[in-house]
PDB file of N, CA and C in Angstrom:
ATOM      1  N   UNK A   1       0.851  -1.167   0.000  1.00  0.00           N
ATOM      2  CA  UNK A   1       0.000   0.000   0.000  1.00  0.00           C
ATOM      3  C   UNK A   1       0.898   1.232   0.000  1.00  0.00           C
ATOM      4  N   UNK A   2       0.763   2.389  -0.645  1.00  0.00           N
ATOM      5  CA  UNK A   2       1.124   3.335  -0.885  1.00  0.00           C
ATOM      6  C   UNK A   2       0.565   4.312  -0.070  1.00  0.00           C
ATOM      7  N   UNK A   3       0.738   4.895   0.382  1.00  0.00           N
ATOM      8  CA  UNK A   3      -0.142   6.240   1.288  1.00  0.00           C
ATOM      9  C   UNK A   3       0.369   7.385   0.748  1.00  0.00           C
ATOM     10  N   UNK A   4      -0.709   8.167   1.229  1.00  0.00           N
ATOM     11  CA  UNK A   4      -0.709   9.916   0.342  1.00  0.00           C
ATOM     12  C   UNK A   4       0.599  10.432   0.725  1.00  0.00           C
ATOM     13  N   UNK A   5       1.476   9.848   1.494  1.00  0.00           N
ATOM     14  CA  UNK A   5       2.763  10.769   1.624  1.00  0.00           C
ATOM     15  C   UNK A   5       4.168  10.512   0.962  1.00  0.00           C
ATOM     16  N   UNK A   6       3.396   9.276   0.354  1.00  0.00           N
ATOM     17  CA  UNK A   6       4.768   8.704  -1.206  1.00  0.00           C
ATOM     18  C   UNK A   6       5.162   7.807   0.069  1.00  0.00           C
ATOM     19  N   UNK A   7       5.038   7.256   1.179  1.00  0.00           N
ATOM     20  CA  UNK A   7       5.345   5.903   2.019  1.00  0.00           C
ATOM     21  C   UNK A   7       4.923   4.530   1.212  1.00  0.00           C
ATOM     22  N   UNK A   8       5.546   3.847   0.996  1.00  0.00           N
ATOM     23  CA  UNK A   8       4.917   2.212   0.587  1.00  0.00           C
ATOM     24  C   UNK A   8       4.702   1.715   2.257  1.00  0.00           C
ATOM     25  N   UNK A   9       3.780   1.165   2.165  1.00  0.00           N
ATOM     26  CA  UNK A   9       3.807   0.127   3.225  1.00  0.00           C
ATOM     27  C   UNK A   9       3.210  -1.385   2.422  1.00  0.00           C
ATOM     28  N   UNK A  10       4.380  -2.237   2.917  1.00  0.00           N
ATOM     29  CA  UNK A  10       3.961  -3.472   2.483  1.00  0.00           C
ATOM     30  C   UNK A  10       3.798  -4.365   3.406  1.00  0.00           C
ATOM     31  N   UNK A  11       2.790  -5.455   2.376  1.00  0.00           N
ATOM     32  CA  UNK A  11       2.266  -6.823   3.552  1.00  0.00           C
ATOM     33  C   UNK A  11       1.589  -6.533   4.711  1.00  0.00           C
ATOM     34  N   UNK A  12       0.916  -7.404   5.180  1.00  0.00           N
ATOM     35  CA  UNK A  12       0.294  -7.531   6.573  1.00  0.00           C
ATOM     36  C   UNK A  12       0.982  -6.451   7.570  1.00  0.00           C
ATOM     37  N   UNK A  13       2.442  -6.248   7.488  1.00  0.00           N
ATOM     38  CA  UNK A  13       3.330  -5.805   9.148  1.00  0.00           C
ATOM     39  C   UNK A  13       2.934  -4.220   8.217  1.00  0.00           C
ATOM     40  N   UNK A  14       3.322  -4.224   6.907  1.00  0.00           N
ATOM     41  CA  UNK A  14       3.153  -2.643   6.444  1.00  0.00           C
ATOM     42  C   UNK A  14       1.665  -1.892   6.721  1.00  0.00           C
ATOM     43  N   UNK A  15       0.158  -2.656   6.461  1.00  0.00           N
ATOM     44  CA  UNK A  15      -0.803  -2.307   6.362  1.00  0.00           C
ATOM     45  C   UNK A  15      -0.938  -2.122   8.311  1.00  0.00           C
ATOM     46  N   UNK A  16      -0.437  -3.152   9.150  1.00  0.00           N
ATOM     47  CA  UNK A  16      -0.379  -2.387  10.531  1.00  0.00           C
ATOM     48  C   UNK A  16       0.558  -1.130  10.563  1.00  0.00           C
ATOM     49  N   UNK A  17       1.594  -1.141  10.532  1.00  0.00           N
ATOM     50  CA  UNK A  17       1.979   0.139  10.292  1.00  0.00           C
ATOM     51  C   UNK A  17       1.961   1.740  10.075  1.00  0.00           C
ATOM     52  N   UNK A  18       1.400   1.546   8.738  1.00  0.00           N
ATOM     53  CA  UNK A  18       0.330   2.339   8.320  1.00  0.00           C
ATOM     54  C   UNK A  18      -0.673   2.811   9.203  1.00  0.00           C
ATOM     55  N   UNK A  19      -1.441   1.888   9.986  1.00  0.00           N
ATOM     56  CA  UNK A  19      -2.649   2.647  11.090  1.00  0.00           C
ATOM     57  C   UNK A  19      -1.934   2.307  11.970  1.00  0.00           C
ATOM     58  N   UNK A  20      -0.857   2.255  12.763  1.00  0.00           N
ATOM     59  CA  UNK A  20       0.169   2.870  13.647  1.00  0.00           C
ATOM     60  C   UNK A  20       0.386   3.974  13.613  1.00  0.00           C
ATOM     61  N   UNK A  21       0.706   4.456  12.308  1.00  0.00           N
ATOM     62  CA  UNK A  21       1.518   6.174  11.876  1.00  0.00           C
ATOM     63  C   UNK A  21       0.010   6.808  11.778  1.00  0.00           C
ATOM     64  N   UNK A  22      -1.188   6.028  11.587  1.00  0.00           N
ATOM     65  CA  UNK A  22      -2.041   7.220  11.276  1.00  0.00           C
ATOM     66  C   UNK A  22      -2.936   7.765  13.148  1.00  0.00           C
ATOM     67  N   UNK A  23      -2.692   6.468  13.902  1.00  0.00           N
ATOM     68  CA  UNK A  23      -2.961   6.719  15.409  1.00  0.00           C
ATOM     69  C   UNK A  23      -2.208   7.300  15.983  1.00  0.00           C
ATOM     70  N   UNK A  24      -0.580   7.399  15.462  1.00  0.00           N
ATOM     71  CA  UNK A  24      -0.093   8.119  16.194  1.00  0.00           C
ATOM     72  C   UNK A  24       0.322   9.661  16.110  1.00  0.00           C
ATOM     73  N   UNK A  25      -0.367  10.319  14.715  1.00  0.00           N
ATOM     74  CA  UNK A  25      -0.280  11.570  14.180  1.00  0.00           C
ATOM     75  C   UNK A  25      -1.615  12.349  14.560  1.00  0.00           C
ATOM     76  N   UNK A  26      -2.766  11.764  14.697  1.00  0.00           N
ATOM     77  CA  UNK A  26      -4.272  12.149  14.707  1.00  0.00           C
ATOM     78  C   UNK A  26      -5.175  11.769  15.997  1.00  0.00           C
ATOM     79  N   UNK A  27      -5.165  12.373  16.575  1.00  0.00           N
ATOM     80  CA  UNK A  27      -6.541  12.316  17.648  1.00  0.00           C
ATOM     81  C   UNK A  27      -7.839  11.647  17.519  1.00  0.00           C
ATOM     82  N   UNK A  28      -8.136  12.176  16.310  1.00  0.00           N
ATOM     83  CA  UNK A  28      -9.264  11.861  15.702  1.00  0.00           C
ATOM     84  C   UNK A  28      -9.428  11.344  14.307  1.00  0.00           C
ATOM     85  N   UNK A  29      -9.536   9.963  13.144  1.00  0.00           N
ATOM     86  CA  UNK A  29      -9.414  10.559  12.270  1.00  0.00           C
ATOM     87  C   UNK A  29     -10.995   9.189  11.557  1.00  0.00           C
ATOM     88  N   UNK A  30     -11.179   9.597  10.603  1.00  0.00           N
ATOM     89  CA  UNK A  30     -12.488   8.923  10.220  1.00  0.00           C
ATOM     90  C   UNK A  30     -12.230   9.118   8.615  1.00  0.00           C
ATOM     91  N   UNK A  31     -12.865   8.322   8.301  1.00  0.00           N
ATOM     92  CA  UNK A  31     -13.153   8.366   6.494  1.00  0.00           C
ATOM     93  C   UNK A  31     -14.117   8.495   5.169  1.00  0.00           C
ATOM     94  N   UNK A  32     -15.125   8.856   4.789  1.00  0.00           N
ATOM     95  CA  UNK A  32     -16.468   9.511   4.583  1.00  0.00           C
ATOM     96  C   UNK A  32     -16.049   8.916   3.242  1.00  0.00           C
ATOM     97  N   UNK A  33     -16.976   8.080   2.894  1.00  0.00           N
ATOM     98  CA  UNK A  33     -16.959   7.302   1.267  1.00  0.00           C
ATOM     99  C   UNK A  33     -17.863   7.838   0.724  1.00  0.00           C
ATOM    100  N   UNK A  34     -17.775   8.486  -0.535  1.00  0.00           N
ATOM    101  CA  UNK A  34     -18.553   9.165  -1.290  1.00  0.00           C
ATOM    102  C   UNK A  34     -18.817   8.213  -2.368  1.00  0.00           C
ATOM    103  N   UNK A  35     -17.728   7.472  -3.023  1.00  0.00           N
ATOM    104  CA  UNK A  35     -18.258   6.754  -4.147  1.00  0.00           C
ATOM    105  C   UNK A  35     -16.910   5.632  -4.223  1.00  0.00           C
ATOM    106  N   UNK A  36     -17.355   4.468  -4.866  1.00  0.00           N
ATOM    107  CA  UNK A  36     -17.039   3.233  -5.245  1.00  0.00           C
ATOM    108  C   UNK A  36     -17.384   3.037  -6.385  1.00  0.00           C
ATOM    109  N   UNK A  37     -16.503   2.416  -7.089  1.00  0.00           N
ATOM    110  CA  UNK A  37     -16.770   1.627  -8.337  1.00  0.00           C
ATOM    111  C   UNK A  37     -16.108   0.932  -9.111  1.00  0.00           C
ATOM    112  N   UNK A  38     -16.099   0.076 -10.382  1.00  0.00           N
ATOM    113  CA  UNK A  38     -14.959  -0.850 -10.626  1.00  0.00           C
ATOM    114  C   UNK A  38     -14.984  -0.396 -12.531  1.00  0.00           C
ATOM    115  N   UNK A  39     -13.655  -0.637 -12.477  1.00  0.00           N
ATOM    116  CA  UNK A  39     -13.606  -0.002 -14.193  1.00  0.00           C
ATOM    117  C   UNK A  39     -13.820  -1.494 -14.410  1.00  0.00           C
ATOM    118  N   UNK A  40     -13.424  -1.142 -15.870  1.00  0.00           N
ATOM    119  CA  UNK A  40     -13.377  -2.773 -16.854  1.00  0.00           C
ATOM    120  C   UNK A  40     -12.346  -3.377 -16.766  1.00  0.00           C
ATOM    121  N   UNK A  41     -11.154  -3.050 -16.397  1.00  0.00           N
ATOM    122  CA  UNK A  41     -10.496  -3.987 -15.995  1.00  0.00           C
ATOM    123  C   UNK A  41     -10.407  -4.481 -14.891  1.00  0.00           C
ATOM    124  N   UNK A  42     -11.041  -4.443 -13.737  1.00  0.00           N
ATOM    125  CA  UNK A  42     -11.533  -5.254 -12.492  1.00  0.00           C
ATOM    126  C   UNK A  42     -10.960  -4.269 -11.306  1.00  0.00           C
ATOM    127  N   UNK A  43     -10.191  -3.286 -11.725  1.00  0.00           N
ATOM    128  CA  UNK A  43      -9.862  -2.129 -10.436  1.00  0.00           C
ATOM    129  C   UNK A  43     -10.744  -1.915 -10.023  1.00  0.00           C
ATOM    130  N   UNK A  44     -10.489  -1.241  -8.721  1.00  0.00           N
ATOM    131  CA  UNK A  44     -12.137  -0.411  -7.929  1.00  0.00           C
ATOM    132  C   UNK A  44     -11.135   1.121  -7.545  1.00  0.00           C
ATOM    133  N   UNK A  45     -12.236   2.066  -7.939  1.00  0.00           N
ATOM    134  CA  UNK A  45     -12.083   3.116  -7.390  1.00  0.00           C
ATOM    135  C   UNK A  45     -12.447   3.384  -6.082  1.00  0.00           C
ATOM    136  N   UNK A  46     -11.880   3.906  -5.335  1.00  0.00           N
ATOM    137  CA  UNK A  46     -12.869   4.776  -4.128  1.00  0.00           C
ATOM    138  C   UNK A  46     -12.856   6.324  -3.975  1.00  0.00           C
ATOM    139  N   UNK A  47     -13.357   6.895  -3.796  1.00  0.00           N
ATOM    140  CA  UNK A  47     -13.772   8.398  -3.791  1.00  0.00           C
ATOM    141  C   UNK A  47     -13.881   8.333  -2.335  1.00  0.00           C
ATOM    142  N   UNK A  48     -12.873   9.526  -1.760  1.00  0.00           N
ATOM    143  CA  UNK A  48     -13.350   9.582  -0.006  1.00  0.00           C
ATOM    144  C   UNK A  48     -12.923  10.888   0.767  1.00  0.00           C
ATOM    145  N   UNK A  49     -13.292  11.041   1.175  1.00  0.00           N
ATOM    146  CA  UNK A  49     -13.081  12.798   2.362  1.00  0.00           C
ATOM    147  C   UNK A  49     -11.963  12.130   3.449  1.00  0.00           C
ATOM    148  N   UNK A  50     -11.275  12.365   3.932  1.00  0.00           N
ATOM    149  CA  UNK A  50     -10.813  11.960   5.090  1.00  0.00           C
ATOM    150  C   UNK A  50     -10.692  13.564   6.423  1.00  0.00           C
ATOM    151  N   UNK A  51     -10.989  12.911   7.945  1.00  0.00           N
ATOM    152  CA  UNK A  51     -11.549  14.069   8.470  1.00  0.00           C
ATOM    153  C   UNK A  51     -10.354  13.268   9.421  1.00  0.00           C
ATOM    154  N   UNK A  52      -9.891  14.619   9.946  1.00  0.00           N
ATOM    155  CA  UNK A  52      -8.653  14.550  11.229  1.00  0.00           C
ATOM    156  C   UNK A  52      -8.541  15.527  12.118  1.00  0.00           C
ATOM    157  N   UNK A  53      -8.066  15.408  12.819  1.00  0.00           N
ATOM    158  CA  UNK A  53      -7.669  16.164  13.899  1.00  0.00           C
ATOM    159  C   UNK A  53      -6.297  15.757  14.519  1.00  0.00           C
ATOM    160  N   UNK A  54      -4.990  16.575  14.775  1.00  0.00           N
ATOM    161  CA  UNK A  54      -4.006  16.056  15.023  1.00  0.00           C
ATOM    162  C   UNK A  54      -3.870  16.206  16.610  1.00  0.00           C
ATOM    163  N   UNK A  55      -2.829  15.231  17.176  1.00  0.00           N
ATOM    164  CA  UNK A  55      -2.909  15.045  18.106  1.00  0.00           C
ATOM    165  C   UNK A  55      -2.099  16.218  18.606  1.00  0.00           C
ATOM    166  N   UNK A  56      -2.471  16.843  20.165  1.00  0.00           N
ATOM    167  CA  UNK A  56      -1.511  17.943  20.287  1.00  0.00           C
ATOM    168  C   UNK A  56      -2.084  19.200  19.988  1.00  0.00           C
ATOM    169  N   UNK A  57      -2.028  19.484  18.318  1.00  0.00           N
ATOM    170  CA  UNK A  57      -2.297  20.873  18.008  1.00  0.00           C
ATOM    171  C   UNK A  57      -3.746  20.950  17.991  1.00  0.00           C
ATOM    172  N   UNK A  58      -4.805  19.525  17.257  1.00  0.00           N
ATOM    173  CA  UNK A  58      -5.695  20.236  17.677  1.00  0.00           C
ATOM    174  C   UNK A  58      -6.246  20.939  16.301  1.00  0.00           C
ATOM    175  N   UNK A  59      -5.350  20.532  15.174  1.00  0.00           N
ATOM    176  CA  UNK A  59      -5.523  21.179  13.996  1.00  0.00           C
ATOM    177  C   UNK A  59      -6.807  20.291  12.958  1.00  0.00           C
ATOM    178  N   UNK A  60      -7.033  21.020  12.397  1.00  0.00           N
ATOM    179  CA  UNK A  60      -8.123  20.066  11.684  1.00  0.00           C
ATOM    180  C   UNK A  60      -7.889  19.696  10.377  1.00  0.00           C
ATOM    181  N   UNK A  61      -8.463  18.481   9.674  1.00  0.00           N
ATOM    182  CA  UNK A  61      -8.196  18.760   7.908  1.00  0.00           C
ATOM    183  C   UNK A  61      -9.056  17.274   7.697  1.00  0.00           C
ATOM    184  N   UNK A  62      -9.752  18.004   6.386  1.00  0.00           N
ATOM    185  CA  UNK A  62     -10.511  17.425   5.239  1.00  0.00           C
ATOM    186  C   UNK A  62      -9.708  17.455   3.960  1.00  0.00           C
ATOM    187  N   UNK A  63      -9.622  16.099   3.940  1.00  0.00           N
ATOM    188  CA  UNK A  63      -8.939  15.831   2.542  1.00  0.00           C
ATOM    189  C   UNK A  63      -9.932  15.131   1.759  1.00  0.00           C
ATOM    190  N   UNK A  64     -10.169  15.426   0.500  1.00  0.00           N
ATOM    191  CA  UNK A  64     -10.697  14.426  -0.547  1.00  0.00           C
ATOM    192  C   UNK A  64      -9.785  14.128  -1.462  1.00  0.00           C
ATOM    193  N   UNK A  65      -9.353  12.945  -1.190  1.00  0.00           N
ATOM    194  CA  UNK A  65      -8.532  11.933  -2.347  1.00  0.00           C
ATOM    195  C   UNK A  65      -9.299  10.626  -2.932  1.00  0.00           C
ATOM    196  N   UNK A  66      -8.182   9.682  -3.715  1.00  0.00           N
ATOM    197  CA  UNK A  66      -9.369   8.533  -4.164  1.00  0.00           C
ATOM    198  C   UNK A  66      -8.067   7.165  -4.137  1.00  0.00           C
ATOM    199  N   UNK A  67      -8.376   6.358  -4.182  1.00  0.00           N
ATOM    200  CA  UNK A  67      -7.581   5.173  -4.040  1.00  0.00           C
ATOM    201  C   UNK A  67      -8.102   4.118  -5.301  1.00  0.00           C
ATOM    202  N   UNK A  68      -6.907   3.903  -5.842  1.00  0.00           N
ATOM    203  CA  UNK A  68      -7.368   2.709  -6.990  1.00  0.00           C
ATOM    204  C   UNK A  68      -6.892   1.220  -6.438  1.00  0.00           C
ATOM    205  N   UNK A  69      -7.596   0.718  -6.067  1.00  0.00           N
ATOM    206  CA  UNK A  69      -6.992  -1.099  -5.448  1.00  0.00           C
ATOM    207  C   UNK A  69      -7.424  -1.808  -6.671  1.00  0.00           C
ATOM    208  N   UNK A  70      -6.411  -2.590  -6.928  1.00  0.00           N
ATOM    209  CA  UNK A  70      -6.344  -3.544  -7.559  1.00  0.00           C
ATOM    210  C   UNK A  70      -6.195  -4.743  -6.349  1.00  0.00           C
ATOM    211  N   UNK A  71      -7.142  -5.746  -6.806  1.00  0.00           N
ATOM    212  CA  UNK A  71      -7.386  -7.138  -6.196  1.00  0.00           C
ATOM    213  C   UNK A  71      -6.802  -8.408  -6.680  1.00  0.00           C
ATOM    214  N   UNK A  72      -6.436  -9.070  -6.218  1.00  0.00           N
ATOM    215  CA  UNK A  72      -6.256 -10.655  -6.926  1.00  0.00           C
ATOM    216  C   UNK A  72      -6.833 -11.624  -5.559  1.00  0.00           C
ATOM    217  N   UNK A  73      -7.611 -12.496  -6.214  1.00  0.00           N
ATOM    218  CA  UNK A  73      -7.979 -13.674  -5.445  1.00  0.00           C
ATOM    219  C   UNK A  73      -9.134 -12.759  -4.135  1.00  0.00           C
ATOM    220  N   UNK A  74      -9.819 -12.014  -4.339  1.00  0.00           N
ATOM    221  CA  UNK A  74     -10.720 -11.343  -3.459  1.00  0.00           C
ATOM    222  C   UNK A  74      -9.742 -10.306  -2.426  1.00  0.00           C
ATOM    223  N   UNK A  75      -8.547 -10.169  -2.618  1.00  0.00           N
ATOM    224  CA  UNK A  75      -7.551  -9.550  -1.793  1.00  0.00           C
ATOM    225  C   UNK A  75      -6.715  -8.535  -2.341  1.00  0.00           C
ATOM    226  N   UNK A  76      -6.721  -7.010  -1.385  1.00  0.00           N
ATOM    227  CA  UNK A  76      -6.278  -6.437  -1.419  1.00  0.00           C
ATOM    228  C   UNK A  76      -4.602  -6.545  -1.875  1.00  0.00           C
ATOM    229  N   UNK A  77      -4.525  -6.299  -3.277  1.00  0.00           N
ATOM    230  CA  UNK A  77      -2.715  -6.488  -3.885  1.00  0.00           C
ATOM    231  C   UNK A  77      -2.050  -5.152  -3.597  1.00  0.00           C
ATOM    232  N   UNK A  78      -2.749  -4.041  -4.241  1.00  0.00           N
ATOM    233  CA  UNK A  78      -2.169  -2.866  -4.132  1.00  0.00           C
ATOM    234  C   UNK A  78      -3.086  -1.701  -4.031  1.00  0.00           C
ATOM    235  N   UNK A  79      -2.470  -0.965  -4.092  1.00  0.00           N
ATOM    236  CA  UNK A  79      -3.345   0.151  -3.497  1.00  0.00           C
ATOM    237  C   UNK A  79      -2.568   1.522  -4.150  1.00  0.00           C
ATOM    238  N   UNK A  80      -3.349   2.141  -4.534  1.00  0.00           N
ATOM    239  CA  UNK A  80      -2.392   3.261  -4.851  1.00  0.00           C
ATOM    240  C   UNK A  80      -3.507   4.648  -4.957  1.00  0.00           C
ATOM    241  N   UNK A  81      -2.558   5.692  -4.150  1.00  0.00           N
ATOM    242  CA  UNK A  81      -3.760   6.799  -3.741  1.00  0.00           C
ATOM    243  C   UNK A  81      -3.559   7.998  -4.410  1.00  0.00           C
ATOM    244  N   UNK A  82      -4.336   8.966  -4.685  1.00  0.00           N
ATOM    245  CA  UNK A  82      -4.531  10.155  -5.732  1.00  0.00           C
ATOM    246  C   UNK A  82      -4.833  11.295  -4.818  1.00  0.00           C
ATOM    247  N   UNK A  83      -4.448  12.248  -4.790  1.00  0.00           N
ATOM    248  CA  UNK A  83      -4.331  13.470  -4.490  1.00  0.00           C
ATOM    249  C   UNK A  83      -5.769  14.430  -4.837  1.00  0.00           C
ATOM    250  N   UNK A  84      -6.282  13.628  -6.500  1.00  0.00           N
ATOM    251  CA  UNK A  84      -6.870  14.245  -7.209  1.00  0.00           C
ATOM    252  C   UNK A  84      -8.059  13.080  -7.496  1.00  0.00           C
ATOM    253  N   UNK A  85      -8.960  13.195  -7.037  1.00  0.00           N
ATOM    254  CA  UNK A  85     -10.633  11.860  -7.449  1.00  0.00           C
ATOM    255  C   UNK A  85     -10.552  11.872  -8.853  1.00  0.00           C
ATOM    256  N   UNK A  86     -10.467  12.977  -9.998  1.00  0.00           N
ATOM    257  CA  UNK A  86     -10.556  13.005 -10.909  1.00  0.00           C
ATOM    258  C   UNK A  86      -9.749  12.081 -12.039  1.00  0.00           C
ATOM    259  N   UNK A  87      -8.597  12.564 -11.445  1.00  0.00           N
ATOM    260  CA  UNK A  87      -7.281  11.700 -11.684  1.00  0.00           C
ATOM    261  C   UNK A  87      -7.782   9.913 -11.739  1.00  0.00           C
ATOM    262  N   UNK A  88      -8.185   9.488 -10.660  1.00  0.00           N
ATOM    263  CA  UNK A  88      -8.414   7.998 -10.232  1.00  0.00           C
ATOM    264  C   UNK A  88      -9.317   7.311 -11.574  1.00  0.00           C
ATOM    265  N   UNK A  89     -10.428   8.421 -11.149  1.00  0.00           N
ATOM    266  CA  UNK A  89     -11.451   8.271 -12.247  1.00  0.00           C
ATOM    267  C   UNK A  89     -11.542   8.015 -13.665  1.00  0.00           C
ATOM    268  N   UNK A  90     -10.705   8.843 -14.314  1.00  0.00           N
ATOM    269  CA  UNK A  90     -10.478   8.871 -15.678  1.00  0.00           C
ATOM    270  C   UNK A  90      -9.205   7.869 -15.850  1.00  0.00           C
ATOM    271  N   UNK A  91      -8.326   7.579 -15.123  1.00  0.00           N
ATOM    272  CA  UNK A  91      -7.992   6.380 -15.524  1.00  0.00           C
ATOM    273  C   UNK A  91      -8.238   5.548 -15.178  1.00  0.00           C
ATOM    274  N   UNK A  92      -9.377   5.159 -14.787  1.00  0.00           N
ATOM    275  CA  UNK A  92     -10.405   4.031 -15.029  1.00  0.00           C
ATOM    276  C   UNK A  92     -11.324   3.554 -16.412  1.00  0.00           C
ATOM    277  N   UNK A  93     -12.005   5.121 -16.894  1.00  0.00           N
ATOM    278  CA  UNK A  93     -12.409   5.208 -17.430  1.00  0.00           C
ATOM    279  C   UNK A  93     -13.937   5.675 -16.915  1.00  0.00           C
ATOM    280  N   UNK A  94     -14.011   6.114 -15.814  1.00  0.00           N
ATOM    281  CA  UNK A  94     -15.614   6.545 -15.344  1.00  0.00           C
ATOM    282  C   UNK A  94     -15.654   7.820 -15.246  1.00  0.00           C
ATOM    283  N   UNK A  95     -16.731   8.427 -15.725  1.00  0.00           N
ATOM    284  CA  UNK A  95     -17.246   9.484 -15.492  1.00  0.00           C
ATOM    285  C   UNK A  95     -17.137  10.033 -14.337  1.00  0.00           C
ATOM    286  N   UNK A  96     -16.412  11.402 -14.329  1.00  0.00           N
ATOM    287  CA  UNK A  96     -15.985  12.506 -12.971  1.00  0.00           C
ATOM    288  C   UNK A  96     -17.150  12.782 -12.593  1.00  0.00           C
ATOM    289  N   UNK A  97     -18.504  13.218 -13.069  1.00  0.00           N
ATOM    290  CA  UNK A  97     -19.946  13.596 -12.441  1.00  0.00           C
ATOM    291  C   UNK A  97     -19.582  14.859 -11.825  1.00  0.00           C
TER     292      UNK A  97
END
């Protein structure tokens, strides 16, 4: 898995990891799914807000990014995240709306 900060995290120990670094940066943090969907070649998009609060300052932030996972065998292979929903979208091939 790739995370929005250009980090790979790999395998099982990487994907804990990952929500290690994100519990230990954020107070608060939650994820608001706006949209899902799967191109023709079997990717899935996700469309999502992410809502935080950091630990400490107290600072707040709404991000909307999008994540393209590719699957094999019903399982999460990779993951790779966009800055930009639009971005995700069109190289899928689905309509931005």
């Amino acid at each position: 898995m790739l995370g929005i900060s250009g980090r790979a995290y790999l395998g099982h120990e990487g994907i804990q990891q990952y929500f290690d670094d994100v519990e230990s940066a954020w107070e608060h943090w939650t994820v608001e799914v706006e949209r899902i969907a799967e191109g023709a070649d079997g990717r899935v998009v996700i469309v999502m807000t992410m809502h935080a609060r950091g630990k400490g300052s107290g600072a707040t932030l709404a991000e909307r990014t999008a994540h393209i996972w590719t699957l094999r065998g019903g399982r999460l292979a990779r993951n790779r995240p966009y800055r930009e929903p639009e971005e995700a979208l069109r190289e899928l091939g689905l309509s931005v709306r």
